[in-house]
Each structure stands twice: as C-alpha cells, then as structure tokens.
Protein backbone atom coordinates (compact mmCIF):
# COMPACT_ATOMS: atom_id res chain seq x y z
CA UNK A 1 2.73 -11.85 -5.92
CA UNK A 2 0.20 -13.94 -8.03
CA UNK A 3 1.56 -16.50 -10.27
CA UNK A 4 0.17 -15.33 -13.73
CA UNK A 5 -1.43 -12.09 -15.55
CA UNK A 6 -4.94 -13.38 -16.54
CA UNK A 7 -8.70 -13.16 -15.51
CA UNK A 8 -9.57 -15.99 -13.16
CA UNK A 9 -13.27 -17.59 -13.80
CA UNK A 10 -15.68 -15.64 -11.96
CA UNK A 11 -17.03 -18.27 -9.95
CA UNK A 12 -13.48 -19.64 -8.46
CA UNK A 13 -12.16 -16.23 -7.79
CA UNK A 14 -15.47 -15.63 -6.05
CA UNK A 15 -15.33 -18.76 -4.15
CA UNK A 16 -11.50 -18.18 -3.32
CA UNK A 17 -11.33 -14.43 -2.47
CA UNK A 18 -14.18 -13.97 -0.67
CA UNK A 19 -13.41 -17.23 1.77
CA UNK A 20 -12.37 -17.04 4.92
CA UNK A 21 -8.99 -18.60 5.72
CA UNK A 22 -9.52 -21.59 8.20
CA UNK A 23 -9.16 -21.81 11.81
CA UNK A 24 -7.08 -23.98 12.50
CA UNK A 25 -6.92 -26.43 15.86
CA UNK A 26 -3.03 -25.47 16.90
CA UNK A 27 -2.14 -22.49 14.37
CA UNK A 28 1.15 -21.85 16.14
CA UNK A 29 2.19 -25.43 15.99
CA UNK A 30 0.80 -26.11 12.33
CA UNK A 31 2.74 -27.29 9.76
CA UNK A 32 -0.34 -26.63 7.28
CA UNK A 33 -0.22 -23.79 4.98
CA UNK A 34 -1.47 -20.96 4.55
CA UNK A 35 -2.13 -20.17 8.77
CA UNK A 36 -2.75 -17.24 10.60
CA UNK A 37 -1.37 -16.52 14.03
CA UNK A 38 -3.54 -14.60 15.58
CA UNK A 39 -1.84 -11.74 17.87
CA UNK A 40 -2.28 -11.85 21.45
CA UNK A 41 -5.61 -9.78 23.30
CA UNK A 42 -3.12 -8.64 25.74
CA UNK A 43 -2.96 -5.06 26.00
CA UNK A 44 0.12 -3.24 25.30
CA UNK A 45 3.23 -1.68 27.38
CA UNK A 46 1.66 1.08 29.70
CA UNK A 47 4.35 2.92 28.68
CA UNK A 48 3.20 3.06 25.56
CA UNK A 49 -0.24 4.81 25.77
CA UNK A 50 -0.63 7.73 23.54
CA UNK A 51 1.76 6.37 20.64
CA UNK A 52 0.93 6.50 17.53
CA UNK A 53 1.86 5.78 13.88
CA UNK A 54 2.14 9.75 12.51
CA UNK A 55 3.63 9.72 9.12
CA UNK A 56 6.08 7.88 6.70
CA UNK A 57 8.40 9.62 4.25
CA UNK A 58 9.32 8.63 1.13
CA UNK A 59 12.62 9.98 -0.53
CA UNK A 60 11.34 12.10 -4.31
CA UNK A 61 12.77 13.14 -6.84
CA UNK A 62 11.27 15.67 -7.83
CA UNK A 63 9.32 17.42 -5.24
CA UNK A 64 7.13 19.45 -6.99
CA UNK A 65 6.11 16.69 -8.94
CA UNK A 66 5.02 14.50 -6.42
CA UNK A 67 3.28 16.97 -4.48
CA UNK A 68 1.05 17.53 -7.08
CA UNK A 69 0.84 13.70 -7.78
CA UNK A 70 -0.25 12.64 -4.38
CA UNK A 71 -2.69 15.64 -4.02
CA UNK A 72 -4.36 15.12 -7.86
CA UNK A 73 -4.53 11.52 -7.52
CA UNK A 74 -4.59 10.86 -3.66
CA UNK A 75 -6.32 13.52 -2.50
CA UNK A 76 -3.69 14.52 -0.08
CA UNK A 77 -3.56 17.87 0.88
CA UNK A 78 0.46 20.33 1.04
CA UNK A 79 -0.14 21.05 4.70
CA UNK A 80 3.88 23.11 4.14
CA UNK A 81 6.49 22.72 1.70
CA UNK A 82 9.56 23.31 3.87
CA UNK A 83 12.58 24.84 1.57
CA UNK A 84 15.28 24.23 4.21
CA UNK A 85 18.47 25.05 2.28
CA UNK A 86 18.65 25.33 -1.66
CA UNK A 87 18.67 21.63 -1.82
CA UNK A 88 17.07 20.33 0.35
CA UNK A 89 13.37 20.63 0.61
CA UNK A 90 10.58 18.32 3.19
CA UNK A 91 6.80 18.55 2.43
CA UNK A 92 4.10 17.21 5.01
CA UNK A 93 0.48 16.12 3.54
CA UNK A 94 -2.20 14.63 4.63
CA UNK A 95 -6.04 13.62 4.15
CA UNK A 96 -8.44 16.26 6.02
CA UNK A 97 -8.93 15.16 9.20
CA UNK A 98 -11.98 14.42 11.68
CA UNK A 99 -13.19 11.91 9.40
CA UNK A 100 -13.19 10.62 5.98
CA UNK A 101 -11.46 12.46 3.44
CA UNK A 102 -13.90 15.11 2.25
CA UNK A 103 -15.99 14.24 5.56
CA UNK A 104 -14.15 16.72 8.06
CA UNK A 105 -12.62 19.62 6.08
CA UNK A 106 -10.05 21.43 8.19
CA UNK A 107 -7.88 24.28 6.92
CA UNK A 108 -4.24 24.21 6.47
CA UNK A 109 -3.77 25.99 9.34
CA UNK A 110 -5.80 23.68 11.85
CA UNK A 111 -3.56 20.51 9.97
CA UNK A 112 -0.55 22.39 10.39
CA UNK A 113 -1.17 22.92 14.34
CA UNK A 114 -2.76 19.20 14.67
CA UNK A 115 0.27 17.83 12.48
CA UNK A 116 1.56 15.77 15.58
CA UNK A 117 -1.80 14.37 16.55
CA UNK A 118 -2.86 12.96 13.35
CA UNK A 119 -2.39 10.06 11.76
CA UNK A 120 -1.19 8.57 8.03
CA UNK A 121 0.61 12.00 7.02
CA UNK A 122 3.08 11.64 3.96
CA UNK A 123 6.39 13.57 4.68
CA UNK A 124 7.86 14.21 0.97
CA UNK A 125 11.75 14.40 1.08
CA UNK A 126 14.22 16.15 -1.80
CA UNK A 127 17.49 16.54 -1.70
CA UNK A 128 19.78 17.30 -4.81
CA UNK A 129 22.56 15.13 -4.60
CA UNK A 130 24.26 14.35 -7.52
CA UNK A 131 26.10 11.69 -6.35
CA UNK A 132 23.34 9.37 -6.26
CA UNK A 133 19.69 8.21 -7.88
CA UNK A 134 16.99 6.86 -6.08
CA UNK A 135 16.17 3.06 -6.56
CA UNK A 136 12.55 2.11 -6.08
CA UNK A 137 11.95 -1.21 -5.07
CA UNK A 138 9.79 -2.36 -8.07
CA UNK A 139 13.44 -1.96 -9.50
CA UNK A 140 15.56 -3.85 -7.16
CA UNK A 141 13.75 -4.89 -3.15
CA UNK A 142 14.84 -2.75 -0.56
CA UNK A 143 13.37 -2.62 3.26
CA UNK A 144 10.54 -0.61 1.17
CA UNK A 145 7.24 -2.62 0.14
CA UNK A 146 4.31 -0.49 -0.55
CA UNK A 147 1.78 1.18 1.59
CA UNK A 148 -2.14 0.84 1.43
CA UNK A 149 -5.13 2.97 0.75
CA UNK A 150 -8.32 2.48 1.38
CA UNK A 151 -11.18 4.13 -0.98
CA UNK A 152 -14.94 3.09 -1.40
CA UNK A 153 -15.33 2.07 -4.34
CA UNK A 154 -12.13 -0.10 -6.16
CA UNK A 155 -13.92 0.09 -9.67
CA UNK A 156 -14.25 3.84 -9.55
CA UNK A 157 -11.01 4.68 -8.08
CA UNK A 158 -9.36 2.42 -11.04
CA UNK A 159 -11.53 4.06 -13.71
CA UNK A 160 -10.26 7.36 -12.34
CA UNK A 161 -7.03 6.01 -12.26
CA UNK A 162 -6.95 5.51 -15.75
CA UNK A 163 -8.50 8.78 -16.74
CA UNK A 164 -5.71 10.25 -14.98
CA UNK A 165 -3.17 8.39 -16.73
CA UNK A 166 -1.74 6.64 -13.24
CA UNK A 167 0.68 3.85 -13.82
CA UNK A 168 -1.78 0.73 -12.93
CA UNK A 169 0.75 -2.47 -12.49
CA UNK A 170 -2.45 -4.43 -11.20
CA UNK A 171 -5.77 -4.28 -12.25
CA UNK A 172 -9.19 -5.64 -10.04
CA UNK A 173 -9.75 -9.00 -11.03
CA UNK A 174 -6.31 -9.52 -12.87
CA UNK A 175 -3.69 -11.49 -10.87
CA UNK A 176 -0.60 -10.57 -10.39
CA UNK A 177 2.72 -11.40 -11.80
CA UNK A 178 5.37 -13.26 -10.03
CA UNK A 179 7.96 -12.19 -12.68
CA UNK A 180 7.07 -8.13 -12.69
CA UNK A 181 7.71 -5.13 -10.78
CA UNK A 182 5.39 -6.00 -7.72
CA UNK A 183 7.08 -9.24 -7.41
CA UNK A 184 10.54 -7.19 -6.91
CA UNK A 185 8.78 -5.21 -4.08
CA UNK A 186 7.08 -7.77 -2.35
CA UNK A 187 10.62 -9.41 -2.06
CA UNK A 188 9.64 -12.16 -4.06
CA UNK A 189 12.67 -12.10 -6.44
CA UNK A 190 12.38 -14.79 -8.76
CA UNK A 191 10.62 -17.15 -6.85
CA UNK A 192 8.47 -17.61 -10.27
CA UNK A 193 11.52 -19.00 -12.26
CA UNK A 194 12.98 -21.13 -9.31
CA UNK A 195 10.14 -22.82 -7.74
CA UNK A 196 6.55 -23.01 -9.34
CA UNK A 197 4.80 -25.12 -6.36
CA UNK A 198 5.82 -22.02 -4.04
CA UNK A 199 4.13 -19.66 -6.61
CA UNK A 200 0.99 -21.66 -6.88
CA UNK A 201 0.68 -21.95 -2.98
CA UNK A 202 1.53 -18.00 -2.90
CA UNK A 203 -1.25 -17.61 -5.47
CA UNK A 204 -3.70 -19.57 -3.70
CA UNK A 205 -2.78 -18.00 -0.31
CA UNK A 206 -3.51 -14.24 -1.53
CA UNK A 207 -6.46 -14.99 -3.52
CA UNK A 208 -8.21 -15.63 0.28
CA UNK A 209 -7.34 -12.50 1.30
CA UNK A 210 -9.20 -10.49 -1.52
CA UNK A 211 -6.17 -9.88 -3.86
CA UNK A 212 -7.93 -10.67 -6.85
CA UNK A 213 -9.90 -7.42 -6.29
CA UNK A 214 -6.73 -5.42 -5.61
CA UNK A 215 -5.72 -2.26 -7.55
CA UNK A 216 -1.80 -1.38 -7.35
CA UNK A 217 -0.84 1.62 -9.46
CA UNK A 218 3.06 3.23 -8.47
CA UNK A 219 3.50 7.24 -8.10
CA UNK A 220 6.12 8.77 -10.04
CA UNK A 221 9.49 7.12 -8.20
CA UNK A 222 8.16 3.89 -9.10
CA UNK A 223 6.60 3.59 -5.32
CA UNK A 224 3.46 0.86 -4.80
CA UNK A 225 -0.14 1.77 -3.74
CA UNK A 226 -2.30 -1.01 -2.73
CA UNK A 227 -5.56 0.04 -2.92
CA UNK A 228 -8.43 -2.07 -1.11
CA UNK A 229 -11.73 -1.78 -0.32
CA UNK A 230 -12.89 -1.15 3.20
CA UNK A 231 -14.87 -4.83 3.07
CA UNK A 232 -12.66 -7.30 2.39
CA UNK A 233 -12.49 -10.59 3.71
CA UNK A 234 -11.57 -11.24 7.37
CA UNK A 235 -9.53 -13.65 8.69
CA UNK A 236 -10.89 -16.18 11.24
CA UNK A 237 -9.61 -16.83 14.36
C-alpha cells in the first residue's frame, strides 16, 4: 500500500486523511486521478430482495487455534465446531447479534437457529491433507485480500493488540510499505521497485481515505485485518 514505513508530520497527515476526495465535473470520463465513481441510486434486481452477504470462510490450519484466536482477539463467538469426518472439521462464529458486539447478547443456541439470517459470520475450515500447505496471500497474492473490522476506538484496539501479542504489520499513523507483506495482498507486487511515481500517487490516494489511521494486524495463517474506525472520511459525490 503506502510507499514508506515512517510517521508523516502531524499536520499533513491531518490535512490529507481527513480530506475529502474531490468531486469531480465528469468522474466517469476523467482522466484525473485519484476519482470516484459513484454507484448508481437505482435500486437493485427485484429478484434479489432478501439477499444477503452471510459469512466468508477462510481455509486454517489449525482449527483449534484459530478458534480461539478469533474469539480472544475478535471477540467472535464458536456458535458449533462441526467434526465431520476425522479430518475434516468446519466451525461457524460470529459477533452477538441484535446490535453491537456486547450490545445484544444472544445465546449459542438463538445464533445457532438465526445462523442463516445474520450477517458477517466467519466459517473456519480444516482439513488434513498432507499433500498440500496453505499459502496466505501476504506470502504470494491470491483472489484473497483482507477483510475489515470496525471497532470504536483504533488506539485502544491497537494497545490491546499489542498486549495480546497480535502480529501488527501496520500501526495508526505509520504508513505502509509498498515492499512488505500487505503490499503482496493488496496485489501490489512490486510496484515499489518498478515504478516510484505509481507508489507516490498510491500513497497520496490512500492517505484521503483515512489510511494513515489504519491498524492491520494478520491472524495466525498470515490472513489481513483492516481495522477502521466507524468515522472515517467520506467520499464526495
């Protein structure tokens, strides 16, 4: 992502991450850089209504381990840890639901029976196969980026973070590096070594959505959390 690992001067970062981007006169037809093309107001497909994004699964290595990784650090609650052969094993979690996490409590139970109708569930998947090892995409970019999670307070969730000894690749108010591990799964490659101007512009681009203040830590298959804040800048249409 960003171009170099340092601490920007507080009043450019300021200046830079909290702007928003500008509106421009033909955004679909612009040549500027960076745009934003806004999505259309029209509703969706009728046939559509009542979809919804349930859950995304990640493939583990050790599922035991990351169980009680995403619920000591996330938060996520083992809704069922399904043991379906020997070697093969597929664990749902989730946030409590009906608010907040923390804000609606709901037993196991109730998550298990409301599993389809929620929303941002983690489905876990192990299966022991020795013919092959799992490949994060910090290591080498794959179709996999990183998901996000939102917390109130970046600062605290860092310093906890770092109590818990979480692998942080990105601090708040540190920019990224173009030649790391978040570069690889951003699909950047080596855009760093090969074309600096590109970098720059990349640099410049993310610091006006809030990146600066980004914290991205990876679980224990080398997978990327972006954490934000829920107020971060808004782009202007």
């Amino acid at each position: 992502m960003l171009a170099k690992t340092l601490l920007l001067a507080g009043g450019i970062a300021t200046t830079l991450a909290c702007a928003h981007l500008p509106r421009g006169e033909n955004p679909n037809n612009s040549t500027m850089f960076p745009r934003i093309e806004a999505g259309s107001d029209a509703p969706a497909d009728a046939a559509t209504l009542g979809y919804s994004l349930n859950h995304f699964s990640l493939n583990v290595k050790n599922i035991s381990r990351s169980i009680d990784w995403y619920s000591s650090v996330l938060g996520l609650r083992l809704i069922f840890n399904f043991r379906a052969t020997d070697k093969l094993s597929i664990a749902y979690m989730a946030h409590s639901h009906g608010g907040k996490n923390g804000t609606g409590y709901q037993t196991v139970r109730e998550l298990n029976r409301q599993k389809n109708n929620l929303e941002g569930l983690l489905e876990l998947v192990h299966y022991d196969n020795p013919k092959g090892d799992l490949v994060p995409s910090t290591v080498r970019a794959n179709t996999f980026s990183h998901y996000g999670l939102i917390v109130p307070d970046v600062p605290a969730a860092q310093a906890r973070f770092e109590r818990l000894g979480v692998n942080i690749l990105k601090k708040a108010g540190v920019s990224n590096d173009l030649k790391g591990p978040i570069a690889e799964a951003f699909g950047l490659g080596d855009v760093f070594e090969r074309d600096s101007e590109e970098a720059k512009r990349i640099e410049q681009a993310l610091l006006a959505t809030g990146g600066l203040d980004f914290v991205i830590i990876a679980d224990p298959d080398g997978n990327l959390i972006e954490v934000q804040s829920l107020f971060t800048p808004q782009f202007e249409f």
